[in-house]
N, C-alpha and C. Protein backbone atom coordinates (compact mmCIF):
# COMPACT_ATOMS: atom_id res chain seq x y z
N UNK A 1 6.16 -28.78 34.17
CA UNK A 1 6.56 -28.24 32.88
C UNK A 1 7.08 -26.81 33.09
N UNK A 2 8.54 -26.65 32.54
CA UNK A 2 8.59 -25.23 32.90
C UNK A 2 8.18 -24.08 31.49
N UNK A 3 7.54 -22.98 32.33
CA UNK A 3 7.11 -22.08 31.26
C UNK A 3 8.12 -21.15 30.59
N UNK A 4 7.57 -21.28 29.06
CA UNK A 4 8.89 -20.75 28.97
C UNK A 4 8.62 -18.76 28.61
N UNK A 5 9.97 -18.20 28.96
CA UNK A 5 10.47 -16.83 29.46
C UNK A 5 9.47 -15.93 28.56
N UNK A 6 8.98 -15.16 28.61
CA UNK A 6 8.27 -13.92 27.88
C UNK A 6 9.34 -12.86 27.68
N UNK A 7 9.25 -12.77 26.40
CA UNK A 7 10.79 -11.66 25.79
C UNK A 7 9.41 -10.56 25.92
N UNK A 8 9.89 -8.71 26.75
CA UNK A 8 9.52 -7.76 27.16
C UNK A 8 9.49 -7.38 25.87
N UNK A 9 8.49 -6.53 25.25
CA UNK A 9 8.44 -5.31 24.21
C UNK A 9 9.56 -4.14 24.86
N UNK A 10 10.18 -3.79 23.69
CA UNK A 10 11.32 -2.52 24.02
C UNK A 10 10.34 -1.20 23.17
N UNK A 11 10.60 -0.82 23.61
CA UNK A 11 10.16 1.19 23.55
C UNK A 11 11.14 1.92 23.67
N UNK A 12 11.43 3.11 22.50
CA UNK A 12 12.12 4.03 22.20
C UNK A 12 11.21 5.35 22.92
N UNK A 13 11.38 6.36 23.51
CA UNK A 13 11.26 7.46 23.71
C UNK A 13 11.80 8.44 24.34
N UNK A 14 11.86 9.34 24.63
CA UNK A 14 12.42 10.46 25.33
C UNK A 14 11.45 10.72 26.75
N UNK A 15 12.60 11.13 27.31
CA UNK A 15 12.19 11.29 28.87
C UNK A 15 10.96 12.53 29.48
N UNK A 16 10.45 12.73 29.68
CA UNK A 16 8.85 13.96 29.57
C UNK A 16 9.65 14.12 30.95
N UNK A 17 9.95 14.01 31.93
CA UNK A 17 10.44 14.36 33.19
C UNK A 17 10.74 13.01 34.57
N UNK A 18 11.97 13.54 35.11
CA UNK A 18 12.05 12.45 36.13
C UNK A 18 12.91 13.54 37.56
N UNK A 19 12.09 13.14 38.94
CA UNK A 19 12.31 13.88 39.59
C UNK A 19 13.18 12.56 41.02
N UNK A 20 14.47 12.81 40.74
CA UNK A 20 15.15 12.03 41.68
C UNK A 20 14.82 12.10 43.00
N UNK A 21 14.46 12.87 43.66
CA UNK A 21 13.77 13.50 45.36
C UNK A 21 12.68 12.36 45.41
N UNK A 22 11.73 12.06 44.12
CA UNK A 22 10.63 11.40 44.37
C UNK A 22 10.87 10.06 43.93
N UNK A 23 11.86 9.88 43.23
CA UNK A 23 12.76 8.48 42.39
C UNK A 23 11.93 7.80 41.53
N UNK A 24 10.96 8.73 40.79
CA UNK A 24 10.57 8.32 39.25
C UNK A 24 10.18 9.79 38.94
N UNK A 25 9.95 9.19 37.33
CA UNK A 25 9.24 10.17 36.52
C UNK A 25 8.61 9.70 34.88
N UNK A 26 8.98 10.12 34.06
CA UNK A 26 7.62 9.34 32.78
C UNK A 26 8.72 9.37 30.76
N UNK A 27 8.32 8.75 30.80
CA UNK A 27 8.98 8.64 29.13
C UNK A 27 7.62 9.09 28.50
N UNK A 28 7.87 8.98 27.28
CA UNK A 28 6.70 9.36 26.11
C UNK A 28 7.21 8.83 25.00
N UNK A 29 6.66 7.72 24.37
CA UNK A 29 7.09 7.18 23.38
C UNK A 29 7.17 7.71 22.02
N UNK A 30 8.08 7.41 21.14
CA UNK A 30 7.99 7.90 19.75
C UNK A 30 7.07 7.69 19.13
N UNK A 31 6.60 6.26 19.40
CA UNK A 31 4.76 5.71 19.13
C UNK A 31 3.85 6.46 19.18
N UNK A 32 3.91 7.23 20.55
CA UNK A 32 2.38 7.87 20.93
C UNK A 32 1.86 6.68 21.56
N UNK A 33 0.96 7.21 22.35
CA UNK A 33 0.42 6.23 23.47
C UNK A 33 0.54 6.67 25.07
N UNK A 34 0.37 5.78 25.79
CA UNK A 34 0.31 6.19 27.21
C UNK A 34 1.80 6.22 27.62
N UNK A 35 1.75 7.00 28.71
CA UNK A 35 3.72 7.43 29.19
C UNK A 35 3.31 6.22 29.69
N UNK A 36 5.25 5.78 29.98
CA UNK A 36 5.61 4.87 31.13
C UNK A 36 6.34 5.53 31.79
N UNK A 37 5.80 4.44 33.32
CA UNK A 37 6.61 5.01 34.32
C UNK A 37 8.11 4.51 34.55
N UNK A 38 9.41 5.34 34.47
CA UNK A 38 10.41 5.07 34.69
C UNK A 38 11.06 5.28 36.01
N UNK A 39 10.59 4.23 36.60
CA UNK A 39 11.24 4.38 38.71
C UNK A 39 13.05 4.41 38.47
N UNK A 40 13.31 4.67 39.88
CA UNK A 40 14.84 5.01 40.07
C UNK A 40 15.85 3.67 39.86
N UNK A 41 14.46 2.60 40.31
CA UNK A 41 15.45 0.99 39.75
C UNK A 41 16.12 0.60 38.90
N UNK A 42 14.88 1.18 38.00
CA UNK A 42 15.07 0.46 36.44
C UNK A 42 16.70 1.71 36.13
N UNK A 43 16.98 2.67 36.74
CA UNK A 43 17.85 3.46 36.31
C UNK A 43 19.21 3.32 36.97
N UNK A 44 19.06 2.74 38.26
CA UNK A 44 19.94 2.00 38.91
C UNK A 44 20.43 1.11 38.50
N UNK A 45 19.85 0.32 38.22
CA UNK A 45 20.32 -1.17 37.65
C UNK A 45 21.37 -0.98 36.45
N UNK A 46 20.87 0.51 35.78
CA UNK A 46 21.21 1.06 34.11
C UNK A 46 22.91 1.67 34.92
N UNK A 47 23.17 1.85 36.09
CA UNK A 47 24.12 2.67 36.51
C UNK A 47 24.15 4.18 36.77
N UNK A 48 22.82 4.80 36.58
CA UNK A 48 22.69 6.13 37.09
C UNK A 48 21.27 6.41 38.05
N UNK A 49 21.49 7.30 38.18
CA UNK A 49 19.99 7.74 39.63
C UNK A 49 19.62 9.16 39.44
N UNK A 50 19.38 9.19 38.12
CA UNK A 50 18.69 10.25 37.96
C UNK A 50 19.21 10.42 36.07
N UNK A 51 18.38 11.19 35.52
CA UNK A 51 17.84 11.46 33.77
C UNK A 51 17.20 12.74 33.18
N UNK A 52 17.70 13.66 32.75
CA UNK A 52 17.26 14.69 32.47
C UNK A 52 16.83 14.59 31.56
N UNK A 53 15.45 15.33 31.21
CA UNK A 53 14.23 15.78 30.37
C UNK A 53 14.78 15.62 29.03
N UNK A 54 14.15 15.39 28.60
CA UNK A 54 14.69 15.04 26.65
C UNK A 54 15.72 14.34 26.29
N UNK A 55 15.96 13.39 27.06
CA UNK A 55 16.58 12.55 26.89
C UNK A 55 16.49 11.23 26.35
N UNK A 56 16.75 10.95 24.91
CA UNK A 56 16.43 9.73 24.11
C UNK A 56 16.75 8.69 25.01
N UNK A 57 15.76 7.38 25.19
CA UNK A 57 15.91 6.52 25.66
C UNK A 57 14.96 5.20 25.49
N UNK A 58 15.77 3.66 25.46
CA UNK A 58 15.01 2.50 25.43
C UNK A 58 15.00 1.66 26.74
N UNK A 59 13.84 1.58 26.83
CA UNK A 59 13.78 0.38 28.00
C UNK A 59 12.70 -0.82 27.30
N UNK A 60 12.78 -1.81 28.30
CA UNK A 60 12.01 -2.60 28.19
C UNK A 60 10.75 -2.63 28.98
N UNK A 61 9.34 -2.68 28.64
CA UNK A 61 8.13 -2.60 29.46
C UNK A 61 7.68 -3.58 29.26
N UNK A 62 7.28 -3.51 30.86
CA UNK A 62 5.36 -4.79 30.95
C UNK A 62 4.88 -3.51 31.70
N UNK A 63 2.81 -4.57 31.04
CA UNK A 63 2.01 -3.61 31.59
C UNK A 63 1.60 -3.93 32.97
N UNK A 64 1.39 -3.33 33.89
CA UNK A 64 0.70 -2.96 35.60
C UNK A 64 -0.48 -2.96 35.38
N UNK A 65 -1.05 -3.31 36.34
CA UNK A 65 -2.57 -2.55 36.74
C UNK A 65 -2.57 -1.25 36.51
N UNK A 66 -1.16 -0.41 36.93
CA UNK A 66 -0.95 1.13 36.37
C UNK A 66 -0.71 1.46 34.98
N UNK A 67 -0.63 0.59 34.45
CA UNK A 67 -0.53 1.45 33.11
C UNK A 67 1.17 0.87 32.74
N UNK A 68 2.10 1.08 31.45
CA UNK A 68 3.23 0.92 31.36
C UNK A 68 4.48 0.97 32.33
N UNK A 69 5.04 0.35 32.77
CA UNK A 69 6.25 0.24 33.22
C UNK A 69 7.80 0.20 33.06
N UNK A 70 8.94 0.93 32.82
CA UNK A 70 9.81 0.48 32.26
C UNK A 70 10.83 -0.69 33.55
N UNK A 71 11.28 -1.70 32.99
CA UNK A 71 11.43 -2.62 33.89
C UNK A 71 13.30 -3.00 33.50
N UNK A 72 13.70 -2.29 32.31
CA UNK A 72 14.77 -2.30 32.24
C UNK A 72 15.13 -1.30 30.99
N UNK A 73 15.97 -0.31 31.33
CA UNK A 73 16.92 0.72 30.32
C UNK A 73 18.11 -0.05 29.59
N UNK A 74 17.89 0.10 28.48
CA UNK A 74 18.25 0.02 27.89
C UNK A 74 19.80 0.34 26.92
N UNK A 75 19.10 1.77 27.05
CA UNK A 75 20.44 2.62 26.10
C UNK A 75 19.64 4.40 26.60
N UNK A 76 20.97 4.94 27.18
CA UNK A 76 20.27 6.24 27.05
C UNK A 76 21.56 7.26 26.22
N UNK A 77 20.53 8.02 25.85
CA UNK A 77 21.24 9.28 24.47
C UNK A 77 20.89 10.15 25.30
N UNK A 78 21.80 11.02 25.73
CA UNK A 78 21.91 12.95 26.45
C UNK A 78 21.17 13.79 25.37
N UNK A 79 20.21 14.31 25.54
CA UNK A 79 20.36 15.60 24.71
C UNK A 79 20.78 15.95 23.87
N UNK A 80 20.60 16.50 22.63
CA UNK A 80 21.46 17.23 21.35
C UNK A 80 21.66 18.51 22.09
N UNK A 81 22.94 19.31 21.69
CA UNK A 81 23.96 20.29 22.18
C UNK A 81 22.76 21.34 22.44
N UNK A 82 22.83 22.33 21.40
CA UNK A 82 22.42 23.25 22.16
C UNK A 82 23.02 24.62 22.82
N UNK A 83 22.96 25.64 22.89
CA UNK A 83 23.58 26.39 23.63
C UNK A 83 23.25 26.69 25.21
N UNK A 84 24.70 26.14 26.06
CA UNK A 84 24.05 26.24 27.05
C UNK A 84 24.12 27.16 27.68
N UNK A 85 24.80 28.62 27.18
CA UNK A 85 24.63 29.83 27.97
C UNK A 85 26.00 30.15 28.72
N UNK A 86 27.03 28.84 28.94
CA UNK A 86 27.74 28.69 29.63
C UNK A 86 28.87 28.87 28.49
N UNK A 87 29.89 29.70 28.40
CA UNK A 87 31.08 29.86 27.13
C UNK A 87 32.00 28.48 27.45
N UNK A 88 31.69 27.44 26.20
CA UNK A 88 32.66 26.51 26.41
C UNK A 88 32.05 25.53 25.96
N UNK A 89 30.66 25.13 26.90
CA UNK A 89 30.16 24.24 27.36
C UNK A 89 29.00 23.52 26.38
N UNK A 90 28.48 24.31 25.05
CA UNK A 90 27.85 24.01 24.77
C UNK A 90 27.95 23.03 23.61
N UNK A 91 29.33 23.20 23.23
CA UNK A 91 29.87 21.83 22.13
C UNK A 91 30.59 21.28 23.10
N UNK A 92 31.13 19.89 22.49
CA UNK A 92 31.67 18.62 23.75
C UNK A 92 32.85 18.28 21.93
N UNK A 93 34.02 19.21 22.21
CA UNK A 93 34.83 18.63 20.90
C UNK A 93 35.40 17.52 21.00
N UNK A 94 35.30 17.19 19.54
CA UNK A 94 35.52 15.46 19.78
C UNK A 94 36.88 14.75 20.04
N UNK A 95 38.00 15.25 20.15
CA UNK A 95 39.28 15.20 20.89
C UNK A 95 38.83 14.49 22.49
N UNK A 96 37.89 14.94 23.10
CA UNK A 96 37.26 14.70 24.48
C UNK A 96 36.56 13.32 24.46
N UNK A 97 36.09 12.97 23.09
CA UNK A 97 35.49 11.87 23.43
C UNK A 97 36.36 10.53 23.51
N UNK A 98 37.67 11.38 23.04
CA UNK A 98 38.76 10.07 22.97
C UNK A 98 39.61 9.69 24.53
N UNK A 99 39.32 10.63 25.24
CA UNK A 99 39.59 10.91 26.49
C UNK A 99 39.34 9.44 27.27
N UNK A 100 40.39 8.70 28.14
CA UNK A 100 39.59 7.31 28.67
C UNK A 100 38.67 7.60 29.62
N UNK A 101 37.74 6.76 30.43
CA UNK A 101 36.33 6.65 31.11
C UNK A 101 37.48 6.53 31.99
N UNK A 102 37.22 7.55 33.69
CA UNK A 102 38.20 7.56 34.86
C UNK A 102 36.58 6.81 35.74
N UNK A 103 36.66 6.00 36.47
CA UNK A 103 36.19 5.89 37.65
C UNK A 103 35.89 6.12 38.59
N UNK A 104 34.94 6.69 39.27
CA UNK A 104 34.71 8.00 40.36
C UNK A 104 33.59 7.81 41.05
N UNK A 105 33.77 7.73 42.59
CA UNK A 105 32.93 8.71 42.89
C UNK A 105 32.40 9.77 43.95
N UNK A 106 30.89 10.66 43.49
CA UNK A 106 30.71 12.00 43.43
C UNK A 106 30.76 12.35 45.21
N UNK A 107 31.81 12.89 45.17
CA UNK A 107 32.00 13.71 47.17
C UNK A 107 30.50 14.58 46.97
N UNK A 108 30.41 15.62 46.73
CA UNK A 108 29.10 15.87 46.80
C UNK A 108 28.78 16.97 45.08
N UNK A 109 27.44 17.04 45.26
CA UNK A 109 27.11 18.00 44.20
C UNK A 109 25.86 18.44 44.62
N UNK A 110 25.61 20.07 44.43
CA UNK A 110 24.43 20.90 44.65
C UNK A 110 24.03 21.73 43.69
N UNK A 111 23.09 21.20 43.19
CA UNK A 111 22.41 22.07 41.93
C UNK A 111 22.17 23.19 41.91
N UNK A 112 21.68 23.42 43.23
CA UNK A 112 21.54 25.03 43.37
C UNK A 112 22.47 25.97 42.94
N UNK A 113 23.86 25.36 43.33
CA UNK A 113 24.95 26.47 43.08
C UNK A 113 25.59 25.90 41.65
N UNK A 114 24.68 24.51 41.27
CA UNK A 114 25.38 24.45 39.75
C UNK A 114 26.56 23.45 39.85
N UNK A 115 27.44 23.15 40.63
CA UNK A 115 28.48 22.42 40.53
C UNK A 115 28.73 21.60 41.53
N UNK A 116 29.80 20.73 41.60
CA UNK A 116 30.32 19.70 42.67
C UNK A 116 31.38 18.97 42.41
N UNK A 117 32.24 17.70 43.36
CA UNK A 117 33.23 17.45 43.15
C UNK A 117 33.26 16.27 43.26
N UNK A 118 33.82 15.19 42.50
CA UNK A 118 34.37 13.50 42.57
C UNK A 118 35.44 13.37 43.13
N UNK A 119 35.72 11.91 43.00
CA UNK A 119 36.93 11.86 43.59
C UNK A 119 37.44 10.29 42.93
N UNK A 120 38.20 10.50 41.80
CA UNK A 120 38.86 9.37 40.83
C UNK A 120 39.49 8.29 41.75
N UNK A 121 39.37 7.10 41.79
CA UNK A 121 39.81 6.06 42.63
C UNK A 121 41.48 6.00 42.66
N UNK A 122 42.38 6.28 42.95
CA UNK A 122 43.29 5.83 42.88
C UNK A 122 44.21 7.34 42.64
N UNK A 123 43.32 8.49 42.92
CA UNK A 123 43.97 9.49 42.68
C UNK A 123 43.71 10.64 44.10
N UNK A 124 44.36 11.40 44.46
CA UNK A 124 44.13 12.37 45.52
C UNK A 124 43.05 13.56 45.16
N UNK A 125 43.46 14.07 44.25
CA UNK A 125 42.77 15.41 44.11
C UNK A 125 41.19 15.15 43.19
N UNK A 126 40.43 16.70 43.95
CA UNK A 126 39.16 16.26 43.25
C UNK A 126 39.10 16.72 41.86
N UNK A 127 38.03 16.33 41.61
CA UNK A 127 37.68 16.98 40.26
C UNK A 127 36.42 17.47 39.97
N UNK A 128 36.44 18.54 39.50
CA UNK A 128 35.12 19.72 39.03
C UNK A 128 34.09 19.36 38.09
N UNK A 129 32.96 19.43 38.63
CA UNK A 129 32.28 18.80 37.96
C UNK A 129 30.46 19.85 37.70
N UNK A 130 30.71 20.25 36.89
CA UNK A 130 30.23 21.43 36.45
C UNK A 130 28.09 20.99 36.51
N UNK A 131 27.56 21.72 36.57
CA UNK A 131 25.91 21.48 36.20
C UNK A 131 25.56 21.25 34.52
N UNK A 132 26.36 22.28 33.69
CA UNK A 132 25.96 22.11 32.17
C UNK A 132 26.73 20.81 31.60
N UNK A 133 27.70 20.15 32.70
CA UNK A 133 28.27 19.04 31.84
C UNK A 133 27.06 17.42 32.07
N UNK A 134 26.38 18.02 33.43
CA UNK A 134 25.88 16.80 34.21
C UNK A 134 24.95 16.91 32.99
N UNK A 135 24.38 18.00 32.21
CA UNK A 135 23.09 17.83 32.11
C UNK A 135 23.52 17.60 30.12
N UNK A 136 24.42 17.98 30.12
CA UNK A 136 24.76 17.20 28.71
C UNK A 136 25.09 15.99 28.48
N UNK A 137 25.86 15.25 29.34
CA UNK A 137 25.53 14.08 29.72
C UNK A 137 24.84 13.44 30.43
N UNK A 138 23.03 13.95 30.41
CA UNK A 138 21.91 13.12 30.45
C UNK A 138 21.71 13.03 31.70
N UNK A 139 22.25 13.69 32.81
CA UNK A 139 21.95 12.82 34.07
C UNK A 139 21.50 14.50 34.86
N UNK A 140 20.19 14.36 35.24
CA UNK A 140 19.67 15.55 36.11
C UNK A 140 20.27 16.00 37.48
N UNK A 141 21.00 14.55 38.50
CA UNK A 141 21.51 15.24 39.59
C UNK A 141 22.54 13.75 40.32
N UNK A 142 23.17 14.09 40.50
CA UNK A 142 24.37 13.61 41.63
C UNK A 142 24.29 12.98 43.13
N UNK A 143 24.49 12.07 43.34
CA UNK A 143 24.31 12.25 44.89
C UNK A 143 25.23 11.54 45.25
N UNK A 144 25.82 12.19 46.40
CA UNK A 144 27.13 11.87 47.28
C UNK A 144 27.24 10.87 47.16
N UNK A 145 28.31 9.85 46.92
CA UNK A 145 28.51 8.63 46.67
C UNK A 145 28.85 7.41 45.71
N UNK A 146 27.73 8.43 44.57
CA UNK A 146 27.35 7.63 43.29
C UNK A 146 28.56 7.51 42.91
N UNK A 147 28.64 5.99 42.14
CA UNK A 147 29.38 5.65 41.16
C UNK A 147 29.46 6.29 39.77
N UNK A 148 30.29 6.36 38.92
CA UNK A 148 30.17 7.23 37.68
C UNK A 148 31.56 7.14 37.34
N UNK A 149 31.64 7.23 36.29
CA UNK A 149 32.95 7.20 34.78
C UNK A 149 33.01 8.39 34.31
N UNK A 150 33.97 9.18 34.33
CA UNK A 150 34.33 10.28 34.01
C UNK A 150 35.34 10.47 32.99
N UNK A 151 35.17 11.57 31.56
CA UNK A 151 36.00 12.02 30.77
C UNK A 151 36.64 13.24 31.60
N UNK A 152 38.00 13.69 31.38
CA UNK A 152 38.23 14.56 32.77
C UNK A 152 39.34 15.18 31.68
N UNK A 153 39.28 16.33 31.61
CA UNK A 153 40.47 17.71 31.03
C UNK A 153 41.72 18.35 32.58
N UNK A 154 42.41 18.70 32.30
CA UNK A 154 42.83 19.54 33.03
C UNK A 154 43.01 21.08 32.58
N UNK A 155 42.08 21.61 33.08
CA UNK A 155 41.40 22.81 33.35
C UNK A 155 42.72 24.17 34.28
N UNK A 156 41.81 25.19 34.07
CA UNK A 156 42.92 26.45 35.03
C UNK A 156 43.18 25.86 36.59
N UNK A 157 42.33 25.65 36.90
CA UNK A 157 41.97 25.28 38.35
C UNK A 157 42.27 23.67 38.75
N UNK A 158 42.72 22.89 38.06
CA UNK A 158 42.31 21.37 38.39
C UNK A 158 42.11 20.83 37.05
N UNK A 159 41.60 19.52 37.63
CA UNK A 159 41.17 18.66 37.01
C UNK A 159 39.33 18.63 36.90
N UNK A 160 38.78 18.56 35.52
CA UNK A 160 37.59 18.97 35.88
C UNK A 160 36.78 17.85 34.57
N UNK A 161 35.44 17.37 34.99
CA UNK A 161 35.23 16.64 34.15
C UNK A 161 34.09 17.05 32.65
N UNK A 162 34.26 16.65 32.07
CA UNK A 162 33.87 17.19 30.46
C UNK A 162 32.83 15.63 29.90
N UNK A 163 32.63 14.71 30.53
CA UNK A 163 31.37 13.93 30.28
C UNK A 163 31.60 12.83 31.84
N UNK A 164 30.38 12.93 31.75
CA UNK A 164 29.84 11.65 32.82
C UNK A 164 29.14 10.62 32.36
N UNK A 165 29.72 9.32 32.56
CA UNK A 165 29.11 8.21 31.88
C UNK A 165 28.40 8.26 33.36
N UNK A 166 27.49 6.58 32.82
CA UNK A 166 27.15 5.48 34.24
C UNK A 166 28.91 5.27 34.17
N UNK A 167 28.77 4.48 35.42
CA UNK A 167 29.53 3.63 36.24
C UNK A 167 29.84 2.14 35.20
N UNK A 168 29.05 1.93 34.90
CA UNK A 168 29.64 0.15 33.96
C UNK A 168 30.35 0.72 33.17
N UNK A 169 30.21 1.79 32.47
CA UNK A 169 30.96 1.98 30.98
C UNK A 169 32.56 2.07 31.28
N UNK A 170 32.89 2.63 32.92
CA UNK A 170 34.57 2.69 32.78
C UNK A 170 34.92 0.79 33.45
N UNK A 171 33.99 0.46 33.63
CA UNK A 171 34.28 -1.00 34.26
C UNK A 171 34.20 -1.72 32.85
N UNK A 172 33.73 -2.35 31.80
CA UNK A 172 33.58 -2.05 30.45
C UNK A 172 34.85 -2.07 30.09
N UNK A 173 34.90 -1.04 29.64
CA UNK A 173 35.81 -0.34 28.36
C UNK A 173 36.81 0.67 29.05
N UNK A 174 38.47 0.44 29.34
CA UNK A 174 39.15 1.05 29.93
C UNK A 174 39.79 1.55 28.60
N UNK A 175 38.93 2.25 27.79
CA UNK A 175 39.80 2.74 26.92
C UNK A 175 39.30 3.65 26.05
N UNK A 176 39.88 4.72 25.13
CA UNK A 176 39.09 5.71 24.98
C UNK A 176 38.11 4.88 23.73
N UNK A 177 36.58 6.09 23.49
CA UNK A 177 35.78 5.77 22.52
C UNK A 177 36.14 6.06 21.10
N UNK A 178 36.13 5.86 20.33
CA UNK A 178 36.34 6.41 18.93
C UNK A 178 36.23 5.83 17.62
């Protein structure tokens, strides 16, 4: 007899911290209750590898012997704006969001110094890719390689990008949002 499938409880909460070096970190539900743990899988699978702090988000959990698990993401929301200190950077005007999702990916990025560079498939030159944009679009850190969808301006210097999706959204939708 086959058994049939167990549909996962979904959970809304925001991200309490996730440290990519260690490849998890913890949600906190809108509920209240015990955090779950959100590993680098469940964020992989979502198209990114890494999630910055206060960041609205649903996954789906079962419980562990440890306590909550998120076992699949859902939908993640960046941060509300904010000032980020940075002149420019802290509104995202909505002209930009009409911008299409470019396909990319990241040559390298170092937090320390704040910035780093992609490299759009099908195009030569890189593109700038700032720390206050990574972290307005939800994603704490970069690593050489990653896949990622890029809204991209041309800037004094280049070409530079102004949101970072995951990676599915320019595979998806080759076309702007609006």
């Amino acid at each position: 007899m086959v058994e049939m499938e167990r549909c996962l409880p979904r959970m809304r909460g925001s991200v309490k911290w996730f440290d990519p070096a260690k490849g998890f970190g913890f949600i906190v539900t809108e509920a209240g209750g015990p955090d779950i743990l959100l590993h680098v899988n469940a964020l992989r699978n979502f198209g990114q590898s890494s999630v910055c702090e206060n960041t609205s988000i649903v996954v789906s959990v079962q419980q562990t012997q440890h306590g909550l698990q998120a076992v699949e993401v859902l939908e993640i929301t960046p941060p509300e704006g904010g000032d980020s200190g940075v002149p420019g950077m802290s509104e995202l005007p909505e002209e930009y969001l009409l911008l299409a999702l470019e396909p990319a990916r990241v040559k390298w990025f170092d937090k320390v110094k704040g910035f780093g560079f992609a490299n759009v498939f099908g195009r030569g030159e890189d593109v700038f890719i700032h720390m206050e944009v990574l972290r307005r679009s939800g994603f704490a850190d970069l690593q050489p390689g990653e896949a990622v969808a890029l809204r991209i301006i041309e800037g004094e210097r280049g070409r530079q990008a102004v949101m970072i999706c995951p990676w599915e959204m320019a595979l998806e939708a080759d076309r702007p949002v609006g």
